[in-house]
Structure formats: C-alpha cells, structure tokens
Protein backbone atom coordinates (compact mmCIF):
# COMPACT_ATOMS: atom_id res chain seq x y z
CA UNK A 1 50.86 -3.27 41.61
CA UNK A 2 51.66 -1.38 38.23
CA UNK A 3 53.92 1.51 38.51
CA UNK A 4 53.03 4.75 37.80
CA UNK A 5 54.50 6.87 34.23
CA UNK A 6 56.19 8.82 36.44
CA UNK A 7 57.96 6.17 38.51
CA UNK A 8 58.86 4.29 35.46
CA UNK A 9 60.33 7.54 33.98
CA UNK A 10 61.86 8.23 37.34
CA UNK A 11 63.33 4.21 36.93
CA UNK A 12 64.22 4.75 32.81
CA UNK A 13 66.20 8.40 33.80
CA UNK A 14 68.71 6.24 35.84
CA UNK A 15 69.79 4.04 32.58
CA UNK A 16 73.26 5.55 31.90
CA UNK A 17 72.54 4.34 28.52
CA UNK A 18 69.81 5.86 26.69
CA UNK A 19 70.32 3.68 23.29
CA UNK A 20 70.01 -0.13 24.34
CA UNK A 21 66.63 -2.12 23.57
CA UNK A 22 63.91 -2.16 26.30
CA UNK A 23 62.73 -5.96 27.06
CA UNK A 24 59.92 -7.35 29.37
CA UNK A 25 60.52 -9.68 31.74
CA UNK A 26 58.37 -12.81 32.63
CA UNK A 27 59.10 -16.22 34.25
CA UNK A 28 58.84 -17.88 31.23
CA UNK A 29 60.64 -15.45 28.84
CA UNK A 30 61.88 -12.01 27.95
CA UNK A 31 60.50 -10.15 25.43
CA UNK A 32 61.39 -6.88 23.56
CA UNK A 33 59.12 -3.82 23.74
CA UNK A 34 58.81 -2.46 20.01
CA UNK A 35 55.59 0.55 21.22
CA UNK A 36 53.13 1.54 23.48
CA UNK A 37 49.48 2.88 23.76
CA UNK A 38 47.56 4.64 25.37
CA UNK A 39 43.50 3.19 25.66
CA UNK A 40 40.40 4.74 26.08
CA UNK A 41 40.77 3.92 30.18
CA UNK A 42 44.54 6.08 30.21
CA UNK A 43 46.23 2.91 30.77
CA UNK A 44 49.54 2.96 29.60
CA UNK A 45 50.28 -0.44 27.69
CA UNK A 46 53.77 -1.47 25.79
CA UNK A 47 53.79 -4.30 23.70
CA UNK A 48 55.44 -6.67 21.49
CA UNK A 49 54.11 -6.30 17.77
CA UNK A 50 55.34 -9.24 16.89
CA UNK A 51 53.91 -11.36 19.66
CA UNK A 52 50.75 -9.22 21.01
CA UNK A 53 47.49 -10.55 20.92
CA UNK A 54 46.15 -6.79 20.89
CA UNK A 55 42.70 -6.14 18.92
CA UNK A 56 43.13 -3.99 16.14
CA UNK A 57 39.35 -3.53 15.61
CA UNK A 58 38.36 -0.50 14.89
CA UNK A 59 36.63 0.22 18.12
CA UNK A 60 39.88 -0.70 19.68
CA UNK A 61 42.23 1.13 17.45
CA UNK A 62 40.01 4.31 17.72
CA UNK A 63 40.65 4.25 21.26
CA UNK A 64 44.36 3.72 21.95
CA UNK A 65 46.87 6.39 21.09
CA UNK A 66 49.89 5.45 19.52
CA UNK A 67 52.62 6.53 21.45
C-alpha cells in the first residue's frame, strides 16, 4: 500500500539532512527522483525525467500539476 503525503512528509521531516538527492528504490535498481505531479485523479507521482515513460500528451499534461 502507497503511503499517504502526509506520512511521507512525516518520513522526509526525520532526514537530518535536508540537501542530499532523493532516489527510488526497486529490486532491480535505484533511481533518482528529479519531480513530481500531481494528475487529474490527486495521485501524487515522482519520477525520473530521464527514465519515465510518462505521456506528455496534451490531455495528459493538462491534467498533472507540476509540482
């Protein structure tokens, strides 16, 4: 199950250091976070620019927010 914004935030206040890179772990790799969204169903989604397969339609762009 996906945590909540506020239980990540409650997870990201305990980082003593505010300045180091945020990465995302999977079993194959880790991978750097460089944004996040917000789509049209309030998910919030972060994402690797360099590696995301994100749509960039304009549907789809019209209905994320840039965070």
């Amino acid at each position: 199950m996906a945590l909540t914004v506020a239980q990540l935030i409650e997870k990201l206040e305990k980082v003593p250091n505010k300045d180091i890179p945020v990465c995302f772990e999977t079993p194959n790799e880790m991978t750097g976070v460089t944004g996040a969204y917000i789509d049209d169903k309030e998910y919030l989604t972060m994402y690797n620019a360099e590696r995301s397969d994100r749509c960039e339609c304009n549907y789809c762009m019209q209905n994320q927010e840039e965070l």
